[in-house]
C-alpha atoms as a PDB file:
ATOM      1  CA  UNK A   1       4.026 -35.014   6.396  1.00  0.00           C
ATOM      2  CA  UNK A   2       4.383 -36.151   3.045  1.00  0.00           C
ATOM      3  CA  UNK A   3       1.625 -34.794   2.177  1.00  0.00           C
ATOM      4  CA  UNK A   4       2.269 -31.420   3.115  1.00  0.00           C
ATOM      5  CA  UNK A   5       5.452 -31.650   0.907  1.00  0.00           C
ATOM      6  CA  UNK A   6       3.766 -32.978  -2.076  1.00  0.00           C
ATOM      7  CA  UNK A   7       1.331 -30.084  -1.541  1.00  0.00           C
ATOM      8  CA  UNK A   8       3.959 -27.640  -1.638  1.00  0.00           C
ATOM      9  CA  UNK A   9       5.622 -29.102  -4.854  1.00  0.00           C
ATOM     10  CA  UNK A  10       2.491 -29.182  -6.423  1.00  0.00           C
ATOM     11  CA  UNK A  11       2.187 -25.207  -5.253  1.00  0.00           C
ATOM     12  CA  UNK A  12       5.811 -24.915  -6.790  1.00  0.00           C
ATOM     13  CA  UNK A  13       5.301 -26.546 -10.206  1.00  0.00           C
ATOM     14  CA  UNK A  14       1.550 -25.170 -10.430  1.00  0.00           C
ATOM     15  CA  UNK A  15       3.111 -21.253  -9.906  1.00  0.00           C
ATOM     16  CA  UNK A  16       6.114 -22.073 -12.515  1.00  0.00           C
ATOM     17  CA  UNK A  17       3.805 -23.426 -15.120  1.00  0.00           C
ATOM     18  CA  UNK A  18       1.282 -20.137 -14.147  1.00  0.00           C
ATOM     19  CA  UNK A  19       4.211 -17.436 -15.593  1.00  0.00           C
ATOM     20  CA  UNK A  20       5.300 -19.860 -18.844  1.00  0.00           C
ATOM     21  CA  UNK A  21       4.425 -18.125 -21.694  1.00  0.00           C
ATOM     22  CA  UNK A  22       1.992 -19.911 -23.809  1.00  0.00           C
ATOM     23  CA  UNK A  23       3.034 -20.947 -27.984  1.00  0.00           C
ATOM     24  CA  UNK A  24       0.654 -19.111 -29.882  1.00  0.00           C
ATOM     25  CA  UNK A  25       1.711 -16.932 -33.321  1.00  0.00           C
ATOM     26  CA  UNK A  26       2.107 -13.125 -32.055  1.00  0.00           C
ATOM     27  CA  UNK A  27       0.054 -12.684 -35.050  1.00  0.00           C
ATOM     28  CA  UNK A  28      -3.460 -14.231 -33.787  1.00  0.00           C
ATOM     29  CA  UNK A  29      -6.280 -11.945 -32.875  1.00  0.00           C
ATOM     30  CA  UNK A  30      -9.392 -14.416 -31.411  1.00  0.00           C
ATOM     31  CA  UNK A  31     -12.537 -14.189 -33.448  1.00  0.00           C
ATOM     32  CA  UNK A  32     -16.142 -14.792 -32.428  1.00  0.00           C
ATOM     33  CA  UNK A  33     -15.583 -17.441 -35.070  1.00  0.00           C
ATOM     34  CA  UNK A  34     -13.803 -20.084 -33.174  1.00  0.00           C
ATOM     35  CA  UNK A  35     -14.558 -22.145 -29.897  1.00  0.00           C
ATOM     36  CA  UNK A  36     -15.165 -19.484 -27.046  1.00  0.00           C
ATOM     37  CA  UNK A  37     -11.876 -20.106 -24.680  1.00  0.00           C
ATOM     38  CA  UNK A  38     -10.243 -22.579 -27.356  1.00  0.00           C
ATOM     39  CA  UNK A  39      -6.374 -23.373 -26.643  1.00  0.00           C
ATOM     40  CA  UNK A  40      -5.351 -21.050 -28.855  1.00  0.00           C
ATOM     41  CA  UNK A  41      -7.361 -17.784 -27.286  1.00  0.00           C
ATOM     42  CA  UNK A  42      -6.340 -19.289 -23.481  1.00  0.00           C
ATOM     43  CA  UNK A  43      -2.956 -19.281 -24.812  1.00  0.00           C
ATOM     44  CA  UNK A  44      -3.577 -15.675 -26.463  1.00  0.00           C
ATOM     45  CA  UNK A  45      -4.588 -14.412 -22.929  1.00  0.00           C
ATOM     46  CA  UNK A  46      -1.926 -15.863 -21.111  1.00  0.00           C
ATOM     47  CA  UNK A  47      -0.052 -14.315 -22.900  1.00  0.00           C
ATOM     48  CA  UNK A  48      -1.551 -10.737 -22.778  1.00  0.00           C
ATOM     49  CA  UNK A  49      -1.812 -11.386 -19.233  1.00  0.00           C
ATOM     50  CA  UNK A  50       1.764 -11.602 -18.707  1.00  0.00           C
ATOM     51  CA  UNK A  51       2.618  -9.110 -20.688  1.00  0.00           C
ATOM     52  CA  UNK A  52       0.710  -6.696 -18.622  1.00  0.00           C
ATOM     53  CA  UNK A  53       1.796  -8.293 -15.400  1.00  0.00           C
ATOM     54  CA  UNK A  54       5.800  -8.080 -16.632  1.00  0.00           C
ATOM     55  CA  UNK A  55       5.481  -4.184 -17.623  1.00  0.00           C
ATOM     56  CA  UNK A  56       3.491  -2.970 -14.462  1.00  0.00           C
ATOM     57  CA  UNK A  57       6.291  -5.069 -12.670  1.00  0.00           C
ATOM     58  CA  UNK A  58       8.991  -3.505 -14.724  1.00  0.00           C
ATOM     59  CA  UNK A  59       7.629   0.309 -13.920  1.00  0.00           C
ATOM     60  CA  UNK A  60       7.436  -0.577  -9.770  1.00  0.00           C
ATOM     61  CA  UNK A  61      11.301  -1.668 -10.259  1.00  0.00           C
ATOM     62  CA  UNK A  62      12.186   1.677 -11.828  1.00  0.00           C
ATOM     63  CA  UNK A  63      10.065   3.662  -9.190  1.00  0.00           C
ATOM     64  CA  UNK A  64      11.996   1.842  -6.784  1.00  0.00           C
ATOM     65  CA  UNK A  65      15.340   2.242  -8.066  1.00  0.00           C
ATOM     66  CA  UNK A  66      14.270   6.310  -8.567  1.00  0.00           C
ATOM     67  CA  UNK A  67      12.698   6.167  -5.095  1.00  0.00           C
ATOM     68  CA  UNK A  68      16.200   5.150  -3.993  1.00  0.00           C
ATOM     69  CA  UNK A  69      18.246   7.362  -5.595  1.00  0.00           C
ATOM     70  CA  UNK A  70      16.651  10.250  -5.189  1.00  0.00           C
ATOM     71  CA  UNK A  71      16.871  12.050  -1.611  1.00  0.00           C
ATOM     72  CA  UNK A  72      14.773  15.090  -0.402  1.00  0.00           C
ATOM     73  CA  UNK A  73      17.587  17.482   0.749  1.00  0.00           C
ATOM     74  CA  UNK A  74      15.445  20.288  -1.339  1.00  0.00           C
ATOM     75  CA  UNK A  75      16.451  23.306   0.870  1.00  0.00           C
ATOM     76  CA  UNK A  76      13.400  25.463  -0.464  1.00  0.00           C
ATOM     77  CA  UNK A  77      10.451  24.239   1.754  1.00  0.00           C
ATOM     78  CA  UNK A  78       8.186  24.297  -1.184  1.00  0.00           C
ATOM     79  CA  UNK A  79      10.528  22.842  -2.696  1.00  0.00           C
ATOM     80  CA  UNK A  80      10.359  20.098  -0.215  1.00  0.00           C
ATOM     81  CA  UNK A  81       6.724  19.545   0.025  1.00  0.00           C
ATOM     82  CA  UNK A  82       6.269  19.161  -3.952  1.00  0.00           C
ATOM     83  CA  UNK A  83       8.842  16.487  -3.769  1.00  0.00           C
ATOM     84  CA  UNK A  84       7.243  14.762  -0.743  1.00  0.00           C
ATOM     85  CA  UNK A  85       3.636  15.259  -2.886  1.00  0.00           C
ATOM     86  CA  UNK A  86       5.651  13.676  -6.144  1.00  0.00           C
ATOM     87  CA  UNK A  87       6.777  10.744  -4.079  1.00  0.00           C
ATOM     88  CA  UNK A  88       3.554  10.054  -2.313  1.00  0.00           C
ATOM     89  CA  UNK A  89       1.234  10.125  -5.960  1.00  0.00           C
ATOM     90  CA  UNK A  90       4.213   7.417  -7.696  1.00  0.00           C
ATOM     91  CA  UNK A  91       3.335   5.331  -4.499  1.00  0.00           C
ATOM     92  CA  UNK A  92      -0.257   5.336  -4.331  1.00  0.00           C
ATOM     93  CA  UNK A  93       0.422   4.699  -8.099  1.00  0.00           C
ATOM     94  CA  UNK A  94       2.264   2.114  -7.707  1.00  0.00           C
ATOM     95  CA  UNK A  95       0.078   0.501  -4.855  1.00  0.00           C
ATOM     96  CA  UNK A  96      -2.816   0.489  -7.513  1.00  0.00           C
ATOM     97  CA  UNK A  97      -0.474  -1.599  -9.487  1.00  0.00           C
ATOM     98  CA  UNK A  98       0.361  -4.080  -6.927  1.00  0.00           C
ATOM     99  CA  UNK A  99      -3.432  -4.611  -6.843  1.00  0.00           C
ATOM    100  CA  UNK A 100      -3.864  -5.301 -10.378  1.00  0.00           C
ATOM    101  CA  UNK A 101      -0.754  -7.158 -10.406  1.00  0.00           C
ATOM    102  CA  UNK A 102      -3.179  -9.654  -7.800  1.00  0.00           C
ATOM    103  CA  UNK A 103      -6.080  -9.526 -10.244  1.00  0.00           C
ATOM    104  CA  UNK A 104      -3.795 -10.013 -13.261  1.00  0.00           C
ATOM    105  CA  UNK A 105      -2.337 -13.484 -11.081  1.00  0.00           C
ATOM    106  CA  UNK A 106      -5.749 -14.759 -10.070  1.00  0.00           C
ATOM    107  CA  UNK A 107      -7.088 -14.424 -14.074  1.00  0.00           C
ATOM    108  CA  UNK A 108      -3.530 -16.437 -14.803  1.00  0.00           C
ATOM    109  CA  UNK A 109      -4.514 -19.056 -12.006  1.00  0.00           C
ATOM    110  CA  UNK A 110      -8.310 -18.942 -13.864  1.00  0.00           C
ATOM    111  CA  UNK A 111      -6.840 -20.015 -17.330  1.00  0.00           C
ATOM    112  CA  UNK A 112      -4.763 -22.908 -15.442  1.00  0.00           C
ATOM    113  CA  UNK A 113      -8.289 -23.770 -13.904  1.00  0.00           C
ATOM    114  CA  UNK A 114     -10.425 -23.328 -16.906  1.00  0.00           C
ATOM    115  CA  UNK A 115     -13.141 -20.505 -15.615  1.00  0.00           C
ATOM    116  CA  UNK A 116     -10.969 -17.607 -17.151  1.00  0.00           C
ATOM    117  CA  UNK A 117     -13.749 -16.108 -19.806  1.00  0.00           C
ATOM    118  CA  UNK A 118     -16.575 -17.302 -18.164  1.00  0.00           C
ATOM    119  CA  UNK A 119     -19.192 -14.735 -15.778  1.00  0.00           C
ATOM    120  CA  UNK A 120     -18.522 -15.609 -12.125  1.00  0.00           C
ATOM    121  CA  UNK A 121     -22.049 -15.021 -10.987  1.00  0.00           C
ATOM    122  CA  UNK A 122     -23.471 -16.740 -14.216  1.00  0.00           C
ATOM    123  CA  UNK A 123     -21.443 -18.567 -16.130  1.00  0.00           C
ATOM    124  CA  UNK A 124     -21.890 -17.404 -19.139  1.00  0.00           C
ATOM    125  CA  UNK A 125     -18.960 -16.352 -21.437  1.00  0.00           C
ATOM    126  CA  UNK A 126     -17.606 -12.924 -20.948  1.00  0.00           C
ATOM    127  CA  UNK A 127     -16.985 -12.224 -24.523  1.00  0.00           C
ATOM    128  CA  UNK A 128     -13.809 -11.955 -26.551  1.00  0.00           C
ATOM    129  CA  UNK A 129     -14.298  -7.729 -27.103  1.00  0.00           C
ATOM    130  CA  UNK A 130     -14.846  -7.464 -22.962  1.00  0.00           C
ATOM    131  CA  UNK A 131     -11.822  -9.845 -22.097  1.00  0.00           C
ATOM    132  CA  UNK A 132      -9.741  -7.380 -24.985  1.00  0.00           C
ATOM    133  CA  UNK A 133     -10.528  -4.506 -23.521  1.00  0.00           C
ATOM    134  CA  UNK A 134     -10.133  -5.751 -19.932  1.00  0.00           C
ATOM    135  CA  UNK A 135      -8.473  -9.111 -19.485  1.00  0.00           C
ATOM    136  CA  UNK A 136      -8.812  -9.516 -15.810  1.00  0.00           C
ATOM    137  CA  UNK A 137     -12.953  -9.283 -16.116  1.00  0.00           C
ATOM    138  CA  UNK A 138     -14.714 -11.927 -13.822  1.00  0.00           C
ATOM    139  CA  UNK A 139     -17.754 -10.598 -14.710  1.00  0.00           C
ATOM    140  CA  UNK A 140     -19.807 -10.621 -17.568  1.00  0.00           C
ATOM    141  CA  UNK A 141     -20.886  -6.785 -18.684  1.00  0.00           C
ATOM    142  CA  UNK A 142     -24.867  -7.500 -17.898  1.00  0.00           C
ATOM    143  CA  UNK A 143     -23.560  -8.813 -14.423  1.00  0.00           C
ATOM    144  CA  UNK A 144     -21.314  -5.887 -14.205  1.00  0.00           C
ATOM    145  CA  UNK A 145     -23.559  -3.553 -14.984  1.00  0.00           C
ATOM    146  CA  UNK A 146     -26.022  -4.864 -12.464  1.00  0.00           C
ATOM    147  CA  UNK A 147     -23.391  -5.333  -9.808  1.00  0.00           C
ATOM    148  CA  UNK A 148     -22.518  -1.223 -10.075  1.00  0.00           C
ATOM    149  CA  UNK A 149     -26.565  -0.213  -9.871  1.00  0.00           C
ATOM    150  CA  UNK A 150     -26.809  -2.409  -6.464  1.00  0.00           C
ATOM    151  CA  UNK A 151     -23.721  -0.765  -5.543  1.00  0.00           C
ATOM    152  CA  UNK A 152     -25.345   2.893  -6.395  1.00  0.00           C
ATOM    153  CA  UNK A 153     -28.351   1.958  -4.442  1.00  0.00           C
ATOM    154  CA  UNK A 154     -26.532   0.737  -1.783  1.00  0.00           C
ATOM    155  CA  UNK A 155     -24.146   2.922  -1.176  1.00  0.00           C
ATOM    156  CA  UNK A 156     -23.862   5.438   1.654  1.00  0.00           C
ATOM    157  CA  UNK A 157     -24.614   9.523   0.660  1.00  0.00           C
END
C-alpha cells in the first residue's frame, strides 16, 4: 500500500514539475551551434510547448463559455441549421485540439524523460528547424517521410 501512495505522489510531483515553465531568456533562438537538446534548448521547448498547450486551452474555454451562452431559438429554419452547422465545425475544431493538446503533453513528458528531439524509430536527432516548425515531432523527417509512403502503399482505395 505504500507503495501505491508513493506512486501516486511521484505521479503528482512528476505532472506539477511537467507544466513549470522552464528559466531561459525569451530572447534565445537554438542554433545548430550548440549541444543538440542542451538545457537551454529543452528549456526553450518547454517552454514553446506550453505556450501552445495554454492558448489552444485558452480558445476551448472561450468556445465553451460561447457554446453556453449562446442558444439556438433561431426561428428561421435555415436559420437554425447554419447555427447547428456553426456549432458542430467549433467542436470538431475543438476536438482536434484536445488531440494535440495529448501530443503537446506526451512531448512535455519526453523533455522530463530526455527522448524529446530524438527520432522514435531511429534515434537520431530530429533537428532544431523540424522541432521549430513542429514541436510535437517524434519522428525524424527521413522517418516521416518513409512512414507516409508505407502508409500510401498501404492504404485502402
Amino acid at each position: 500500500m505504500s507503495q501505491k501512495k508513493s506512486n501516486k505522489s511521484k505521479s503528482k510531483l512528476s505532472r506539477s514539475l511537467l507544466f513549470k515553465r522552464a528559466k531561459v531568456s525569451s530572447s534565445y533562438q537554438p542554433t545548430e551551434d550548440e549541444p543538440f537538446m542542451s538545457a537551454k534548448q529543452k528549456a526553450y521547448f518547454k517552454n514553446k510547448l506550453l505556450d501552445w498547450r495554454d492558448e489552444l486551452l485558452q480558445e476551448t474555454t472561450q468556445t465553451l463559455a460561447s457554446l453556453q451562452e449562446t442558444t439556438n431559438t433561431a426561428p428561421d429554419l435555415t436559420d437554425r441549421a447554419t447555427v447547428e452547422s456553426e456549432r458542430s465545425l467549433e467542436l470538431r475544431t475543438r476536438d482536434r485540439e484536445r488531440k494535440l493538446v495529448t501530443k503537446i503533453d506526451q512531448a512535455l513528458m519526453r523533455i522530463e524523460e530526455g527522448t524529446y528531439g530524438y527520432c522514435e524509430e531511429t534515434d537520431e536527432p530530429i533537428g532544431l528547424k523540424r522541432l521549430q516548425a513542429r514541436p510535437i515531432a517524434t519522428l525524424s523527417l527521413e522517418a516521416q517521410e518513409r512512414h507516409e509512403r508505407r502508409e500510401r502503399v498501404y492504404r485502402d482505395d
